[in-house]
C-alpha atoms as a PDB file:
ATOM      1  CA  UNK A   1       0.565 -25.572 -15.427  1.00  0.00           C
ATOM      2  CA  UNK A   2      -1.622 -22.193 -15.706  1.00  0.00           C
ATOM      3  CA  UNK A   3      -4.024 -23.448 -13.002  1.00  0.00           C
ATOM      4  CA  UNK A   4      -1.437 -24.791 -10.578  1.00  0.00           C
ATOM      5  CA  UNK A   5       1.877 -21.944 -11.029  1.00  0.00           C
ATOM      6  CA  UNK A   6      -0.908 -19.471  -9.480  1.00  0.00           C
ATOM      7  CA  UNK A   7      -1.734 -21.094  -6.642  1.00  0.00           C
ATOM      8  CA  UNK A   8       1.782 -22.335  -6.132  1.00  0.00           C
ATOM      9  CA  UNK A   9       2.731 -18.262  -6.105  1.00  0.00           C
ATOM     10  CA  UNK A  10      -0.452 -17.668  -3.533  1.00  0.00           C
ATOM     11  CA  UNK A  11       0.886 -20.346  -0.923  1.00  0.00           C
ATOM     12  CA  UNK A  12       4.597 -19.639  -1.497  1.00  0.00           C
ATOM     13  CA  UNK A  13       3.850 -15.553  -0.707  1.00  0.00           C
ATOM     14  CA  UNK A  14       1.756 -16.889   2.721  1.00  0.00           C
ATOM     15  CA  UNK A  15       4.537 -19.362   3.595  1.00  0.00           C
ATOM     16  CA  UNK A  16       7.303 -16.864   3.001  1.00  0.00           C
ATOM     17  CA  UNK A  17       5.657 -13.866   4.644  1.00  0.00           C
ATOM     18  CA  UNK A  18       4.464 -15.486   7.862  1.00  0.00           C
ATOM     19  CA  UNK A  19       7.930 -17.118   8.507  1.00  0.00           C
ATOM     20  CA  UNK A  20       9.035 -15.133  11.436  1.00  0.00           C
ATOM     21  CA  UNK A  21       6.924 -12.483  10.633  1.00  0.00           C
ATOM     22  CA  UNK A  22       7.302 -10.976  13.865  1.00  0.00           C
ATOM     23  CA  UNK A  23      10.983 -11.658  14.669  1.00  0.00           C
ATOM     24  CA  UNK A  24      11.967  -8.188  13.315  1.00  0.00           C
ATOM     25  CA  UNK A  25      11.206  -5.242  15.728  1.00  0.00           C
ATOM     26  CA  UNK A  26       8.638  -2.473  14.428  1.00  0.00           C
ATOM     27  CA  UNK A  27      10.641   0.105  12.772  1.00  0.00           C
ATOM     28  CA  UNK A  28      10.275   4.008  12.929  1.00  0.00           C
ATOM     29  CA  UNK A  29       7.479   3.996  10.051  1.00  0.00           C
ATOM     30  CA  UNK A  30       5.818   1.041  11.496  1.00  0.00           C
ATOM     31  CA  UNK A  31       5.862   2.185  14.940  1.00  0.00           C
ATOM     32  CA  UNK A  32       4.360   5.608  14.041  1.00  0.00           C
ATOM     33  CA  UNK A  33       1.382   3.729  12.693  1.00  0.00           C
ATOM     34  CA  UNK A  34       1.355   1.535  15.595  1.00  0.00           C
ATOM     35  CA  UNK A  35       1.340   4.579  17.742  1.00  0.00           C
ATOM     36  CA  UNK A  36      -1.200   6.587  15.445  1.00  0.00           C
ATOM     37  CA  UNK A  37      -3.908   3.581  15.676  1.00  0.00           C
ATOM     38  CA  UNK A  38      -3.564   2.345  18.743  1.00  0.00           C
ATOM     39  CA  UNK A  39      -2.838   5.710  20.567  1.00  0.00           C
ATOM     40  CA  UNK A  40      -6.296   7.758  18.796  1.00  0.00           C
ATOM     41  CA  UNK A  41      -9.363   7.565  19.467  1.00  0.00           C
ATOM     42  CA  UNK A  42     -11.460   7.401  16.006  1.00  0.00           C
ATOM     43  CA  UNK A  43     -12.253  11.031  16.379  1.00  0.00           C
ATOM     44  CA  UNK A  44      -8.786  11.730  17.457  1.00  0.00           C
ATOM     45  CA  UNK A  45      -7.212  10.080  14.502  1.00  0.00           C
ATOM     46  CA  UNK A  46      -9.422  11.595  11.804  1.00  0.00           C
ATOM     47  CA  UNK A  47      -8.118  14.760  13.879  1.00  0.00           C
ATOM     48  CA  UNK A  48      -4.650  14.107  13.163  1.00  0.00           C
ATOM     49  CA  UNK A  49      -5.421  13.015  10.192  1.00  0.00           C
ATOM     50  CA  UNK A  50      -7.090  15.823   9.083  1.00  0.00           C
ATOM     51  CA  UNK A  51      -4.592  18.472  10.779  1.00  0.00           C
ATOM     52  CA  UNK A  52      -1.276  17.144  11.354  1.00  0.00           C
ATOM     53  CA  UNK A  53      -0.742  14.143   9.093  1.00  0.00           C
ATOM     54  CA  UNK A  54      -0.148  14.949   5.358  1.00  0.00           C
ATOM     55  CA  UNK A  55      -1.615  11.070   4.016  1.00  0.00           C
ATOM     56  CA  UNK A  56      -4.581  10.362   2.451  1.00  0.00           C
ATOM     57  CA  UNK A  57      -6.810   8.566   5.579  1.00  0.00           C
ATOM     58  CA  UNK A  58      -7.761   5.177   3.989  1.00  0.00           C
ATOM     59  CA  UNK A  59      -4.777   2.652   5.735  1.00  0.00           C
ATOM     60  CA  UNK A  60      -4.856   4.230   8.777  1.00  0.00           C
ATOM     61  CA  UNK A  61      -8.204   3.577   8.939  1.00  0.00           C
ATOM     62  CA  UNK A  62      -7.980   0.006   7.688  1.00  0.00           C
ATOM     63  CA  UNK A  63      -5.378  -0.844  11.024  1.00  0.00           C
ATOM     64  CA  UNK A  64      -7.729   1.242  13.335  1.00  0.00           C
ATOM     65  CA  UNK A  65     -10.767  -1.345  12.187  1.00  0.00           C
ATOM     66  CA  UNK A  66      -7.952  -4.574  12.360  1.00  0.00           C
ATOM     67  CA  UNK A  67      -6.605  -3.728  15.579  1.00  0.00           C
ATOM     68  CA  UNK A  68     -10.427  -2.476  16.811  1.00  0.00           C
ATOM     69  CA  UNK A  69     -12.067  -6.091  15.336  1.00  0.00           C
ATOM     70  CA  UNK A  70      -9.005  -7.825  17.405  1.00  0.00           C
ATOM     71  CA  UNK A  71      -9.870  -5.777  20.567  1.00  0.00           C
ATOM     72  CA  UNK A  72      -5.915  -4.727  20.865  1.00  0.00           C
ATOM     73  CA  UNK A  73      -5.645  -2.768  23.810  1.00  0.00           C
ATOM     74  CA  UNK A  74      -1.989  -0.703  23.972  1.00  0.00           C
ATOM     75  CA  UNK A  75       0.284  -1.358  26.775  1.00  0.00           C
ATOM     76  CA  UNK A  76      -2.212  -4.419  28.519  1.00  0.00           C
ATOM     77  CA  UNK A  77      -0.076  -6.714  30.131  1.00  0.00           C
ATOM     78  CA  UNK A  78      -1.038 -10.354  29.633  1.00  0.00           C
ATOM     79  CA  UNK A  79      -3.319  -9.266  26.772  1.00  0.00           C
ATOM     80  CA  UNK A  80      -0.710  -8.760  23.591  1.00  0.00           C
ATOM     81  CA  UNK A  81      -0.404 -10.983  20.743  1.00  0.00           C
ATOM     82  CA  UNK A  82       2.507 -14.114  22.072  1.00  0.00           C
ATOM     83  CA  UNK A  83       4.788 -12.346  19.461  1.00  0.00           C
ATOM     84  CA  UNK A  84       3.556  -8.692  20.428  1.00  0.00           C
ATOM     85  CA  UNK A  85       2.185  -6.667  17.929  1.00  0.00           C
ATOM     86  CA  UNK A  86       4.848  -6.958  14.828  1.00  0.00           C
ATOM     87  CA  UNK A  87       2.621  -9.722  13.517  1.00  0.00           C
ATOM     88  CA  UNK A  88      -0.699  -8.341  14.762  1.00  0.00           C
ATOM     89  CA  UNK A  89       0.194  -5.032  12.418  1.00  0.00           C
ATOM     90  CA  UNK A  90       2.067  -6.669   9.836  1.00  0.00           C
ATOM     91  CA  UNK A  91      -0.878  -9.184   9.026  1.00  0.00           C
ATOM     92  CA  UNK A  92      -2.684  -6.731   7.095  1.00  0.00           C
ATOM     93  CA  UNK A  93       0.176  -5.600   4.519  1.00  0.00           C
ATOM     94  CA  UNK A  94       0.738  -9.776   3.854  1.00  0.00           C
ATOM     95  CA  UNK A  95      -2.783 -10.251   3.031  1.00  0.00           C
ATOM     96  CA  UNK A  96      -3.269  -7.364   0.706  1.00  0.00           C
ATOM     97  CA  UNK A  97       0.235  -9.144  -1.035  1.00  0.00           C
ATOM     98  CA  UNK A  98      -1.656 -12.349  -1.411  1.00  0.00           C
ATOM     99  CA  UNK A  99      -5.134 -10.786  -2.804  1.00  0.00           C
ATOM    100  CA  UNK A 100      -2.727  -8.984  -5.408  1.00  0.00           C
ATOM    101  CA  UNK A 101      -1.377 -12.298  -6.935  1.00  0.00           C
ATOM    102  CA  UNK A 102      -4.689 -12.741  -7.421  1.00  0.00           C
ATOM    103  CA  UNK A 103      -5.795  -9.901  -9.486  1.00  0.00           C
ATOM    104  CA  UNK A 104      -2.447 -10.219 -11.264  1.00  0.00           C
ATOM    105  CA  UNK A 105      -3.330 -13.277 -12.564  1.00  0.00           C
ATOM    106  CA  UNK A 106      -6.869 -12.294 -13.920  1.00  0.00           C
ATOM    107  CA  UNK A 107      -4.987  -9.517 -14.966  1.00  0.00           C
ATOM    108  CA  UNK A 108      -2.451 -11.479 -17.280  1.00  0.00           C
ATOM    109  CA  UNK A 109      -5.342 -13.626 -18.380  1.00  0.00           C
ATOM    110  CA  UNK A 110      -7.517 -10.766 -19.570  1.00  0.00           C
ATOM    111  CA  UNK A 111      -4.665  -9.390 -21.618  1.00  0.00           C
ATOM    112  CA  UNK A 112      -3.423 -12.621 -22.552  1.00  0.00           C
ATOM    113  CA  UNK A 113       0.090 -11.865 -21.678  1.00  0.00           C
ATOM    114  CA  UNK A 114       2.599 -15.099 -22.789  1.00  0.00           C
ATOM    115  CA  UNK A 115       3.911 -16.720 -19.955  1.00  0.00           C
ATOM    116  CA  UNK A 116       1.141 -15.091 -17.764  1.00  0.00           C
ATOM    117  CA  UNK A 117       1.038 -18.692 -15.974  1.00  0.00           C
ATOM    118  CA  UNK A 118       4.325 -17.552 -14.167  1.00  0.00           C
ATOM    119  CA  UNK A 119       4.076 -13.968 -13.521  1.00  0.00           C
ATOM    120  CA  UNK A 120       2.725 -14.363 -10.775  1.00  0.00           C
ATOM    121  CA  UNK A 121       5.117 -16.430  -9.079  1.00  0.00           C
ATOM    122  CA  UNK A 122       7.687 -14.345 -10.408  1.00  0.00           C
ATOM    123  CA  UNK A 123       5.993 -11.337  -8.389  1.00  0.00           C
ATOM    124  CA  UNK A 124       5.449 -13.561  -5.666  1.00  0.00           C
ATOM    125  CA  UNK A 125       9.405 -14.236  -4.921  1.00  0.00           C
ATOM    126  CA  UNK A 126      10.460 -10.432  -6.055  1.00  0.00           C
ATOM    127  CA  UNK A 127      12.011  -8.799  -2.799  1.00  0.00           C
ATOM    128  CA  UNK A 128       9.758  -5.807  -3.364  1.00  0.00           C
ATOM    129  CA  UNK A 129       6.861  -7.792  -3.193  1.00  0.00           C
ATOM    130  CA  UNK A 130       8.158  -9.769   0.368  1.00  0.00           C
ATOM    131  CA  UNK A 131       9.444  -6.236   1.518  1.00  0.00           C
ATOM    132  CA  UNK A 132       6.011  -4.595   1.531  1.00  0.00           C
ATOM    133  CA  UNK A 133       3.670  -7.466   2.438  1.00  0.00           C
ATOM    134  CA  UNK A 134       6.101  -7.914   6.027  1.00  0.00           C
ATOM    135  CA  UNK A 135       5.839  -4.346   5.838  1.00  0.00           C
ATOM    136  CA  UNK A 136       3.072  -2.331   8.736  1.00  0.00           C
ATOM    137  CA  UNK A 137       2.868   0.661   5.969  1.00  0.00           C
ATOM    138  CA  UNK A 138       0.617   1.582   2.688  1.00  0.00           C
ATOM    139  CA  UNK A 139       2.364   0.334  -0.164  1.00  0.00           C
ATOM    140  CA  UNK A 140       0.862  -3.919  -0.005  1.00  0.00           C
ATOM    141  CA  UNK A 141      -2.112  -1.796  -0.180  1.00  0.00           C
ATOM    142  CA  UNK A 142      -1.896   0.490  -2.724  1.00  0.00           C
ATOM    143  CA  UNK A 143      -0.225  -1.798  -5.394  1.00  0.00           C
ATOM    144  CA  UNK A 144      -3.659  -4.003  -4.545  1.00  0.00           C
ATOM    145  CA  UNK A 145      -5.674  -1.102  -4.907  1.00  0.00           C
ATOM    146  CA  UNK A 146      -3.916   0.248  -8.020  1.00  0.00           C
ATOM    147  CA  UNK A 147      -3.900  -3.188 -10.019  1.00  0.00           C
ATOM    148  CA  UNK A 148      -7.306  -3.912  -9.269  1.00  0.00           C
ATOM    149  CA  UNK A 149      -8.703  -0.763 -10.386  1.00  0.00           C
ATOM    150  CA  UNK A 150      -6.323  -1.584 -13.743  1.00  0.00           C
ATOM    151  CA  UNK A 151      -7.927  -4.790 -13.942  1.00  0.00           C
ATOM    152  CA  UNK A 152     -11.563  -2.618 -13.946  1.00  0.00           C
ATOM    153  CA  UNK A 153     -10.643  -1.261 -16.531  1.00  0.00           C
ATOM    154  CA  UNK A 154      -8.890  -3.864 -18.387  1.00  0.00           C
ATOM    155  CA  UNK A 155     -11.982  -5.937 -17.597  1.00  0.00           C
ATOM    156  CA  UNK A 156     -14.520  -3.315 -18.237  1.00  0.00           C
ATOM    157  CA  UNK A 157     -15.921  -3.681 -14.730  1.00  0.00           C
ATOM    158  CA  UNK A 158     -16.770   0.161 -14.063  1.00  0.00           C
ATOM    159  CA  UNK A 159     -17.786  -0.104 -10.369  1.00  0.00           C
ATOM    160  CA  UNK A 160     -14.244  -1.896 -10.279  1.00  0.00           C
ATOM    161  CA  UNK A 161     -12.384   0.733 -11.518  1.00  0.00           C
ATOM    162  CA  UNK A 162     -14.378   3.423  -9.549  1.00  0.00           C
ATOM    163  CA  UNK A 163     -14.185   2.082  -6.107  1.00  0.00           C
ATOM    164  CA  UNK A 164     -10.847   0.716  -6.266  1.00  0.00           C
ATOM    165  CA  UNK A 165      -9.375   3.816  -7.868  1.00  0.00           C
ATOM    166  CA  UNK A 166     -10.620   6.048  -5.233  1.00  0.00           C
ATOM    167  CA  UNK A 167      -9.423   3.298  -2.938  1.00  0.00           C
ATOM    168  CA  UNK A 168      -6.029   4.034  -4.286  1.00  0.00           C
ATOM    169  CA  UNK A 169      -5.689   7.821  -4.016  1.00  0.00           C
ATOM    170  CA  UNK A 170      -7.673   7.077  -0.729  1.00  0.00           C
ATOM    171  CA  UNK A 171      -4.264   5.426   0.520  1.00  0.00           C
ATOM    172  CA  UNK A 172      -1.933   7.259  -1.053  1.00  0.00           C
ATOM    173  CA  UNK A 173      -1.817  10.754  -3.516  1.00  0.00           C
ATOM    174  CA  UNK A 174       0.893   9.012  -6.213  1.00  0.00           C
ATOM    175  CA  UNK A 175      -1.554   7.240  -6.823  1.00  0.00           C
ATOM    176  CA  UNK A 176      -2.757   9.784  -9.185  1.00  0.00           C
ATOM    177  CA  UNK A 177       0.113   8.944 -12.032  1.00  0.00           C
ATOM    178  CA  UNK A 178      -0.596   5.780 -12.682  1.00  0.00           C
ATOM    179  CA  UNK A 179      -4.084   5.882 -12.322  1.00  0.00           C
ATOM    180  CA  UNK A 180      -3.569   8.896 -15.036  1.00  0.00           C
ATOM    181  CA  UNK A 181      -1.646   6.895 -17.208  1.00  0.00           C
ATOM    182  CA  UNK A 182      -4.355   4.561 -17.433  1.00  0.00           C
ATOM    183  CA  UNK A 183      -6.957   7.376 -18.168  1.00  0.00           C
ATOM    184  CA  UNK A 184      -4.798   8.945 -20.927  1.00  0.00           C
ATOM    185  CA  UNK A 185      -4.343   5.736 -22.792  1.00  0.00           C
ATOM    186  CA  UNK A 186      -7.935   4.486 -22.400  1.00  0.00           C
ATOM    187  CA  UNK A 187      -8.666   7.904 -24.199  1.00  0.00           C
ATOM    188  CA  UNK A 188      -5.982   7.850 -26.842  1.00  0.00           C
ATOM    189  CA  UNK A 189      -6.946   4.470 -27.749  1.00  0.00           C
ATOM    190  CA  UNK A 190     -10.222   4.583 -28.055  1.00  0.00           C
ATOM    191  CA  UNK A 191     -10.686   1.279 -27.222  1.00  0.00           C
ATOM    192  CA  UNK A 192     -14.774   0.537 -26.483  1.00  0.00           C
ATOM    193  CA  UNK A 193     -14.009   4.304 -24.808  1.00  0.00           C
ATOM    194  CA  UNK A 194     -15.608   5.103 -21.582  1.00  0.00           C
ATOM    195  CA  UNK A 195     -17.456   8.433 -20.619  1.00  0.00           C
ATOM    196  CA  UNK A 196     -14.611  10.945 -19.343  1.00  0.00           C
ATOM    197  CA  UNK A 197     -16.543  12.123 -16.224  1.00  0.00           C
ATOM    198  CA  UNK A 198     -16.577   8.011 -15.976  1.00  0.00           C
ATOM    199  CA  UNK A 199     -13.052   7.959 -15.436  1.00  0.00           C
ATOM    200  CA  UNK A 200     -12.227  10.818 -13.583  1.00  0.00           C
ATOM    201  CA  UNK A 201     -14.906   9.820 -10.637  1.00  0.00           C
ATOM    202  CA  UNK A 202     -11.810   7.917  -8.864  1.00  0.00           C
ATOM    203  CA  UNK A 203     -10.744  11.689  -8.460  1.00  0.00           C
ATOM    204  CA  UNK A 204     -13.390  12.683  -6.512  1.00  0.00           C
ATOM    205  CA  UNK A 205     -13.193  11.238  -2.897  1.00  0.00           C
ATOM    206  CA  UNK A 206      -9.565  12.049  -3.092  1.00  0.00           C
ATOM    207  CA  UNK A 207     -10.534  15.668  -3.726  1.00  0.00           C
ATOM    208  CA  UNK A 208     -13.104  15.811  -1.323  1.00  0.00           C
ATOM    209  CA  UNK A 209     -10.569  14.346   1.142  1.00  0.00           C
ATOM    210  CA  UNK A 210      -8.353  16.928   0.231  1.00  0.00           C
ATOM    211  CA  UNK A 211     -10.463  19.980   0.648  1.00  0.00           C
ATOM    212  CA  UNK A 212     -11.519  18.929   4.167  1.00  0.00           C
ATOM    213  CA  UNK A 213      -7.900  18.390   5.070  1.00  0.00           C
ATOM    214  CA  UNK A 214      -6.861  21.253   3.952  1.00  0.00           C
ATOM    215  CA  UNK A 215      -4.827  22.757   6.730  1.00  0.00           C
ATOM    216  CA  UNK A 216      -2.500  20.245   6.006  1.00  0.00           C
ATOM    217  CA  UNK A 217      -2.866  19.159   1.950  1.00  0.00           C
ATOM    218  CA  UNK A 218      -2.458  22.731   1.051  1.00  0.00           C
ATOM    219  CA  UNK A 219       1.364  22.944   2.281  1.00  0.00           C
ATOM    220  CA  UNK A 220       2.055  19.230   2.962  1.00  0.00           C
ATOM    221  CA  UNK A 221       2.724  19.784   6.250  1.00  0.00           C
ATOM    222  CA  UNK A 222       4.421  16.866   8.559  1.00  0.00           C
ATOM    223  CA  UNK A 223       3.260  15.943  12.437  1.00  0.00           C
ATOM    224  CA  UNK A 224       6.967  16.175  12.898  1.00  0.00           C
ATOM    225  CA  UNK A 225       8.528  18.942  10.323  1.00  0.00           C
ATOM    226  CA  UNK A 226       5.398  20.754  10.228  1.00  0.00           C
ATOM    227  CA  UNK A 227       6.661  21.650   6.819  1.00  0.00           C
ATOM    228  CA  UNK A 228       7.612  20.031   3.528  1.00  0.00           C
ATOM    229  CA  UNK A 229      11.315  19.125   2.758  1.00  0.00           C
ATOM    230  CA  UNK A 230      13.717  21.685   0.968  1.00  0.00           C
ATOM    231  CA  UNK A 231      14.907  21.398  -2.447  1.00  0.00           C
ATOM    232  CA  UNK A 232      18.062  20.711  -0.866  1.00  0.00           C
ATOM    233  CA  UNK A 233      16.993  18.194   1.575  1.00  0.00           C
ATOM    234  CA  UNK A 234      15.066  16.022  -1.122  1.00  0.00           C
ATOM    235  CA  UNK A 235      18.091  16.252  -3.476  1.00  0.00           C
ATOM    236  CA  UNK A 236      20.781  15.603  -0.517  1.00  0.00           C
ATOM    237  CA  UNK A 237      18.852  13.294   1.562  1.00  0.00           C
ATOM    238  CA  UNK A 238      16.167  11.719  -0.066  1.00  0.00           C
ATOM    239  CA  UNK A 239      16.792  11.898  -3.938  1.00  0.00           C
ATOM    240  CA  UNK A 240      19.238   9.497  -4.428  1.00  0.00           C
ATOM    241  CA  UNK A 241      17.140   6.605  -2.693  1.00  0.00           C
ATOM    242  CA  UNK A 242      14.308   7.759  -4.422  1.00  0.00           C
ATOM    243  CA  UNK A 243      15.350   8.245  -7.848  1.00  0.00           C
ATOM    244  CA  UNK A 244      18.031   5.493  -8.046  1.00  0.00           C
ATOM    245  CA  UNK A 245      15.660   2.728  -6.101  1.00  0.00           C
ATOM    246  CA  UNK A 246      18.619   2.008  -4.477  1.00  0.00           C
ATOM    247  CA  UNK A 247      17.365   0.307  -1.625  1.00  0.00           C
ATOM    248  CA  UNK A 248      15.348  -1.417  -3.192  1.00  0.00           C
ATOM    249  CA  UNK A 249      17.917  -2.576  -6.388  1.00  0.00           C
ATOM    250  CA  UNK A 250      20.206  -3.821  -3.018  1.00  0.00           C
ATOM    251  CA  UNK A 251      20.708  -7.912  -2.693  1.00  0.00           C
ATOM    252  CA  UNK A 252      17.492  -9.752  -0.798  1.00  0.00           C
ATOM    253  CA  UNK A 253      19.688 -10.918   1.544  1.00  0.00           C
ATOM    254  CA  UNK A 254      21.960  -7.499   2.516  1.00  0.00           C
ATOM    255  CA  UNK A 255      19.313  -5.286   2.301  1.00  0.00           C
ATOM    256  CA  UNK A 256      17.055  -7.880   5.189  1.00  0.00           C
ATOM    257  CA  UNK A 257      19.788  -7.801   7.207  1.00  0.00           C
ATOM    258  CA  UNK A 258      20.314  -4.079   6.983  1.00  0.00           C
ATOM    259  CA  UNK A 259      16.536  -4.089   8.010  1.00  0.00           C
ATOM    260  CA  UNK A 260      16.617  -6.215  11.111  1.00  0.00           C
ATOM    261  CA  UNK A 261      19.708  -4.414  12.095  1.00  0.00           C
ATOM    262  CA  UNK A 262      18.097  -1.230  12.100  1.00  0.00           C
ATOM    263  CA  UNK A 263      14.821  -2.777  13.664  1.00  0.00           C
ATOM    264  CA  UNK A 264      16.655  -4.185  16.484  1.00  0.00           C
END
């Protein structure tokens, strides 16, 4: 049962997320990325990148090589995907899913959690989980790159929790809090402790990242706002999504509807 319940979660994450995978229109999030890789140049995107778009440059990136290895050419009759590009940019986010099942289970192993055997598949069948790995945006990969850098240093794997820690904050700055968390409790406990400057190195290439993009990192400016979002607006507009998790707390069913709607 411990072998088979993970690889029954792996196959059941694949089956689910490649059904009509690219049935569902891009949507405004997914189509900005779509435009922003396909639409740059490399130098042009680590130009917007740099100066227009306030986001760490790590997923972009990632589609520019997909869609680059795939030789996707924008607006090429006769030479798109049969389903156009939904599943082309949506492949990606699924795969990431899948390779996080399987760091969550060497995860649960590691820290001998009871029941560990099913975890998995209960991650597997969460909405969250099937929402971001159908998903063209950064959050299949930063929960991978997030858990596996746990796992480093659950696992004591240092290059681990180095590279996949900076891979992280590399994809996206809120990274930093749990990736803090981590930190604080690895010092507090005192467990087999690690150097400090050890575990603030993930830190680095999002710093360095962050002082070379500084025209836009030091006022978290938007390619579309060009600024950041009033107290007002965040509390009006965005707060209660945010800090309810409302869409996300909404049935599987409503809430896929609600996105296919709004796709289409």
């Amino acid at each position: 049962m411990s072998r088979v319940t993970p690889f029954g979660a792996i196959l059941a994450l694949w089956v689910l997320g490649l059904l009509r995978l690219g049935k569902a229109s891009l949507w405004y999030d997914e189509i900005f990325n779509a435009d922003l890789t396909l639409g740059q140049t490399w130098g042009g995107l680590l130009h917007v990148l740099r100066m227009e778009q306030p986001y760490p440059p790590l997923y972009p990136l990632l589609l520019k090589a997909w869609v680059a290895l795939l030789r996707v050419q924008p607006y090429a009759p006769g030479l798109e995907p049969r389903n156009g590009l939904e599943e082309l940019f949506r492949f990606p986010s699924l795969a990431a899913s899948v390779l996080t099942l399987a760091v969550l289970t060497t995860s649960a192993r590691h820290l001998r959690l009871r029941g560990r055997a099913v975890v998995p598949l209960l991650v597997a069948l969460h909405p969250v989980t099937l929402w971001y790995a159908r998903d063209a945006r950064v959050y299949a990969f930063l929960t991978l790159w997030i858990l596996l850098a746990l796992l480093g240093l659950v696992a004591r794997r240092r290059y681990v929790w180095v590279i996949a820690g900076s891979a992280a904050l590399l994809t996206h700055y809120f990274a930093l809090f749990p990736l803090v968390g981590a930190m604080l409790a690895e010092v507090v406990l005192r467990h087999r402790r690690w150097p400090l400057r050890l575990l603030l190195l993930p830190l680095a290439p999002a710093a360095l990242w962050g002082l070379w993009a500084l025209p836009v990192t030091g006022g978290f400016q938007s390619l579309f706002t060009r600024s950041s979002p009033s107290l007002h607006l965040f509390l009006v507009t965005l707060g209660p999504d945010l800090l309810s998790a409302r869409s996300f707390l909404l049935p599987f069913p409503e809430r896929w509807l609600q996105r296919g709607d709004t796709a289409s």
